[in-house]
C-alpha atoms as a PDB file:
ATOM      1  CA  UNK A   1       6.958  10.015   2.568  1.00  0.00           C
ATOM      2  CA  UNK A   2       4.530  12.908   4.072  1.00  0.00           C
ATOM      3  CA  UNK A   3       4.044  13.830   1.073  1.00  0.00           C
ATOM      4  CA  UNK A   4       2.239  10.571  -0.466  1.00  0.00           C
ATOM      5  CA  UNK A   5       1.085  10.108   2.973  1.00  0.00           C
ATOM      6  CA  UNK A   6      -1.078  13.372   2.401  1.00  0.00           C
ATOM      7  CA  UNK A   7      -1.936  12.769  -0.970  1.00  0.00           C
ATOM      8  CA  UNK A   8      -3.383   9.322   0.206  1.00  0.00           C
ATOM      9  CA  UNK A   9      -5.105  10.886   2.750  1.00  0.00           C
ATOM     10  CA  UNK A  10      -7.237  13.750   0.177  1.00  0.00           C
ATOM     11  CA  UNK A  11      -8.291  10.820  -1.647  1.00  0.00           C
ATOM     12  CA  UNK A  12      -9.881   8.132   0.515  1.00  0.00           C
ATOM     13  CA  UNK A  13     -11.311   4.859  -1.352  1.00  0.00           C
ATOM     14  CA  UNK A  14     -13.290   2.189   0.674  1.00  0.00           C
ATOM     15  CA  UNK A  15     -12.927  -1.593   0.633  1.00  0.00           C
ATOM     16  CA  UNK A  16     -12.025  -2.872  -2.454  1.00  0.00           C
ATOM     17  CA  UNK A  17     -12.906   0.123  -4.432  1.00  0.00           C
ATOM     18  CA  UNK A  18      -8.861   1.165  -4.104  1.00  0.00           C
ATOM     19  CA  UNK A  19      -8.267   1.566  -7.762  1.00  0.00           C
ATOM     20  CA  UNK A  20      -6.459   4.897  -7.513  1.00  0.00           C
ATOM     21  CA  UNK A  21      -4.803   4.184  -4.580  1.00  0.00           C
ATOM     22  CA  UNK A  22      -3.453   0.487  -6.245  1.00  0.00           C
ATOM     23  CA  UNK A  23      -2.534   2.578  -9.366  1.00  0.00           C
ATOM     24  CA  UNK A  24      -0.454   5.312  -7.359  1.00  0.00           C
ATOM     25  CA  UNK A  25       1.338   1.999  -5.433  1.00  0.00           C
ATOM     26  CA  UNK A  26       1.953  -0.387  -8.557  1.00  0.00           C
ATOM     27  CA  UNK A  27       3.537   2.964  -9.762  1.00  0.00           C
ATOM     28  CA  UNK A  28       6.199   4.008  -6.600  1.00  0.00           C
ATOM     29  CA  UNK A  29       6.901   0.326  -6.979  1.00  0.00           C
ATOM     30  CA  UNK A  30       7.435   0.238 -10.096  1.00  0.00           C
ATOM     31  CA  UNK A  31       9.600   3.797 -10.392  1.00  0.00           C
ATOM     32  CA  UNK A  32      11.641   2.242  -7.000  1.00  0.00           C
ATOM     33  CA  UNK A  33      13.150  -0.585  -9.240  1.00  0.00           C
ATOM     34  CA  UNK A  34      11.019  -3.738  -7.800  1.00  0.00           C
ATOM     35  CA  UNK A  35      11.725  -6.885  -9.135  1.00  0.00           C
ATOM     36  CA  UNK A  36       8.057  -7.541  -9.577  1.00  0.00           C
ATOM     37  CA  UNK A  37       4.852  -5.804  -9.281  1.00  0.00           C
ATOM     38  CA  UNK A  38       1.271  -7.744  -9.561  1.00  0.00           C
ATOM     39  CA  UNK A  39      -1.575  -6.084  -9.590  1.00  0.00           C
ATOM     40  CA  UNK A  40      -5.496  -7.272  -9.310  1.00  0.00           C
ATOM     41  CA  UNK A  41      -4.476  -9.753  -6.269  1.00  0.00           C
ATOM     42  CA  UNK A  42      -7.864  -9.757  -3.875  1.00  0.00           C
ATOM     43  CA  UNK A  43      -9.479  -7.960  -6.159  1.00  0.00           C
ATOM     44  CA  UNK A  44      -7.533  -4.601  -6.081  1.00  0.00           C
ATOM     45  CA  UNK A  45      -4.368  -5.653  -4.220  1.00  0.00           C
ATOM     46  CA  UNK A  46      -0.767  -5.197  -5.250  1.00  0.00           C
ATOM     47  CA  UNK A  47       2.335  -7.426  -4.259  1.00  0.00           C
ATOM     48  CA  UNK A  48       5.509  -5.984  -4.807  1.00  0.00           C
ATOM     49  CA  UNK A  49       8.979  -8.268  -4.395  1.00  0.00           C
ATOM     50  CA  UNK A  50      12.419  -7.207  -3.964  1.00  0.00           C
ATOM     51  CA  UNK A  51      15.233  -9.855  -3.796  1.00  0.00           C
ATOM     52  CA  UNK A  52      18.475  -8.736  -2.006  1.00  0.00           C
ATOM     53  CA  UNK A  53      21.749  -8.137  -3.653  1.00  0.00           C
ATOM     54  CA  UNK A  54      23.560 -11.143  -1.418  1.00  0.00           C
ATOM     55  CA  UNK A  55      21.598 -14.365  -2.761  1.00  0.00           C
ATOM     56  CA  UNK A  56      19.050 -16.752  -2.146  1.00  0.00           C
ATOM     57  CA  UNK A  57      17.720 -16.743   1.609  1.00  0.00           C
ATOM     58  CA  UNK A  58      14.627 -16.650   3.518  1.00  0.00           C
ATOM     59  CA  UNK A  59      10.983 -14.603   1.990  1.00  0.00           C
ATOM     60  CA  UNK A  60       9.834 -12.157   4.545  1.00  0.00           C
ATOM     61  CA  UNK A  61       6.478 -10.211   4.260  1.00  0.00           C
ATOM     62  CA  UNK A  62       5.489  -6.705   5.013  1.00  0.00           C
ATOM     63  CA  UNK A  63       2.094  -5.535   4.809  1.00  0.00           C
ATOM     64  CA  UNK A  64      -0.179  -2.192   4.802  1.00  0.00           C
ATOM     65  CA  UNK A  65      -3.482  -1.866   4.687  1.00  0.00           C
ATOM     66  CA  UNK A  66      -4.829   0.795   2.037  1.00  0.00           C
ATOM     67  CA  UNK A  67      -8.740   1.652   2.029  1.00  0.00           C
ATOM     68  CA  UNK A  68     -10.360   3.805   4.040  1.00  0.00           C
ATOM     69  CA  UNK A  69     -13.445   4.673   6.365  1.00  0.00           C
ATOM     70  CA  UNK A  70     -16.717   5.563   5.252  1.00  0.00           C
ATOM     71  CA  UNK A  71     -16.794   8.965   7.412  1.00  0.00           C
ATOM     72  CA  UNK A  72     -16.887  12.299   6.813  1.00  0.00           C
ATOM     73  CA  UNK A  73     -13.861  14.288   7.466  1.00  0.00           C
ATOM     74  CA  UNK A  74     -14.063  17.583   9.089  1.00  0.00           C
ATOM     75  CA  UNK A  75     -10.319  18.486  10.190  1.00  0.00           C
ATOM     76  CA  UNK A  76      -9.768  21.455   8.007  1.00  0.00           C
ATOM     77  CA  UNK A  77      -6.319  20.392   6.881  1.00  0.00           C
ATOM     78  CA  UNK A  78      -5.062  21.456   4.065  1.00  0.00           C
ATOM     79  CA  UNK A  79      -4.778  17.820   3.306  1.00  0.00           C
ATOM     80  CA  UNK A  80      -8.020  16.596   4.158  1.00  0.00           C
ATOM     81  CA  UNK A  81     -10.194  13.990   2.012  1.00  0.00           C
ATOM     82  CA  UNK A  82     -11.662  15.570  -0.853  1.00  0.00           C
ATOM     83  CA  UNK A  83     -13.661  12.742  -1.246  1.00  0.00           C
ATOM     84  CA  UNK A  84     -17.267  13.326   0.726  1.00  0.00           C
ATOM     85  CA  UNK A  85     -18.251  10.505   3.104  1.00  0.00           C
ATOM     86  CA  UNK A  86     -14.868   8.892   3.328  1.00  0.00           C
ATOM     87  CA  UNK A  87     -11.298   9.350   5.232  1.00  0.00           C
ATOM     88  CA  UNK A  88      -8.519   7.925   6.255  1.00  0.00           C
ATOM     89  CA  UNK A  89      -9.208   8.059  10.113  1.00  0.00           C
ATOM     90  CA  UNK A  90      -7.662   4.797  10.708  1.00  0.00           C
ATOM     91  CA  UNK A  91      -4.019   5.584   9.646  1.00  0.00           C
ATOM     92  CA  UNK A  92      -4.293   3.114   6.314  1.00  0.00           C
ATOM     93  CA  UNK A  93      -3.032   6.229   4.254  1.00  0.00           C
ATOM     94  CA  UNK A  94       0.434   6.411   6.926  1.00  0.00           C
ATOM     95  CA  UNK A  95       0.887   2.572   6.794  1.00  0.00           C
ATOM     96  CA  UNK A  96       0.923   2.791   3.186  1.00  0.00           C
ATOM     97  CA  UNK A  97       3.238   5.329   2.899  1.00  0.00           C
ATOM     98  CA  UNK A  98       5.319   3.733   5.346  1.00  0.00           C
ATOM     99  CA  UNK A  99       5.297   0.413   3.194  1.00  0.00           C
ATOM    100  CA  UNK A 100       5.968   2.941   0.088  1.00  0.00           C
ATOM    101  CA  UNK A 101       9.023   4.398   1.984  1.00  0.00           C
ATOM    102  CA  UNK A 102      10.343   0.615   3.540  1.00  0.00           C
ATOM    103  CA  UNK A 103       9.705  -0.384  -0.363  1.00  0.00           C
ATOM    104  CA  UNK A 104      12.010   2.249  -1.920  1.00  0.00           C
ATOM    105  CA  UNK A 105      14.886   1.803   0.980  1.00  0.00           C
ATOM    106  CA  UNK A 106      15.028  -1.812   0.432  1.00  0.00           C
ATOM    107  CA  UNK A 107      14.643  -1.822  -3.588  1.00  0.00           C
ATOM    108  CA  UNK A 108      17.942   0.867  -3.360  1.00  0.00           C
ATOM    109  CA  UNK A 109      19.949  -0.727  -0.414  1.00  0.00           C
ATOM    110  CA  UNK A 110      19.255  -5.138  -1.237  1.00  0.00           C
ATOM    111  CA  UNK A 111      21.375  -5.154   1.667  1.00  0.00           C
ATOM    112  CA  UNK A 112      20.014  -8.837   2.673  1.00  0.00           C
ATOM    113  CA  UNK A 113      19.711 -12.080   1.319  1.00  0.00           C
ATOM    114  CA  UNK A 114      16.366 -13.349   0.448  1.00  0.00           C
ATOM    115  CA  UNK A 115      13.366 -11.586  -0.693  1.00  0.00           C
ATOM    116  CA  UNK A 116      10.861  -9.278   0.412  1.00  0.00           C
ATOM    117  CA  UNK A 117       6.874  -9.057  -0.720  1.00  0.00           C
ATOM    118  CA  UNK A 118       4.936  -5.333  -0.266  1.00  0.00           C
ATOM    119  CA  UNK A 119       1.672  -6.928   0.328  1.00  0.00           C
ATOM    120  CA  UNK A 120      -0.641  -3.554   0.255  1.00  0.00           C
ATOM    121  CA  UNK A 121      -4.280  -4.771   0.856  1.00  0.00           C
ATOM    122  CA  UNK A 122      -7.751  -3.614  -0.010  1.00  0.00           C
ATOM    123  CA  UNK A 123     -10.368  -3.602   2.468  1.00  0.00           C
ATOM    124  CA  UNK A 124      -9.027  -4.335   5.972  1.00  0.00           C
ATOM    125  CA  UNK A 125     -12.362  -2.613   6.908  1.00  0.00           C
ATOM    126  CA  UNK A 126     -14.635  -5.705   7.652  1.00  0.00           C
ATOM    127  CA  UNK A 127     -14.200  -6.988   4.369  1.00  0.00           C
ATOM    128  CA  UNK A 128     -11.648  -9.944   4.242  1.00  0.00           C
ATOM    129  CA  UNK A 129      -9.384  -8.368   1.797  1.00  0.00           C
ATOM    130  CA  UNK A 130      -6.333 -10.585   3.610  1.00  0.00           C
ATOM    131  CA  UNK A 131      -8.094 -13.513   2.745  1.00  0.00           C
ATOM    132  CA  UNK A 132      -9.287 -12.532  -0.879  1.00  0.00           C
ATOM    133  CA  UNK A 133      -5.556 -12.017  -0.982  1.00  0.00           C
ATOM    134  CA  UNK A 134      -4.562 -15.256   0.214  1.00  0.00           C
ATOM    135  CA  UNK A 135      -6.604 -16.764  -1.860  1.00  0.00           C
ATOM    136  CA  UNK A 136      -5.642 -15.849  -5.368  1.00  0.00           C
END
């Protein structure tokens, strides 16, 4: 999980403009065994559902948020954005590897009844991304 966590971090994207980030999601999801992946929801958002092992039940919803700030970084890690006037200063890149890890747990384990939707939206920053989401 640090590890996507950093690799989200050295490459920042802002508002909707998340295409590599989307792509490196719809792909974990996909690898982790998800029972569906859509893509292109809010523009550049990705939904991924997992339905448990133990039958129909209640649909929960987890979310992360995935674009970044439009700031220059100037930490010095060896993971810092290598992308000029943006970074992750706002923790985006951890909640989305967070979602990645709950994601893979929960795609292995369908230890519950129901399903689950990894909702991982574009611009959080000031941009209504939720609702674009919503709304397709």
């Amino acid at each position: 999980m640090a590890a996507w966590r950093r690799k989200l971090h050295q490459n920042p994207e802002l508002l909707y403009d998340v295409h590599e980030t989307a792509k490196f999601v719809e792909e974990k999801l996909k690898s982790f065994g998800c029972d569906q992946v859509e893509t292109g929801i809010g523009r550049t958002g990705v939904v991924g559902i997992i339905k448990g092992r133990h039958g129909d039940g209640h649909a929960i919803g987890l979310r992360a948020d995935m674009d970044a700030l439009p700031i220059t970084e100037t930490s010095g890690a060896e993971w810092a954005s290598q992308n000029p006037g943006k970074a992750h200063s706002c923790g985006h890149d951890g909640h989305t590897a967070m979602l990645l890890g709950a994601a893979q747990y929960l795609a292995e384990a369908r230890n519950f009844r129901g399903s689950v939707a990894l909702l991982f939206q574009p611009a959080e920053e000031g941009s209504a991304g939720g609702l674009a989401m919503v709304e397709d």
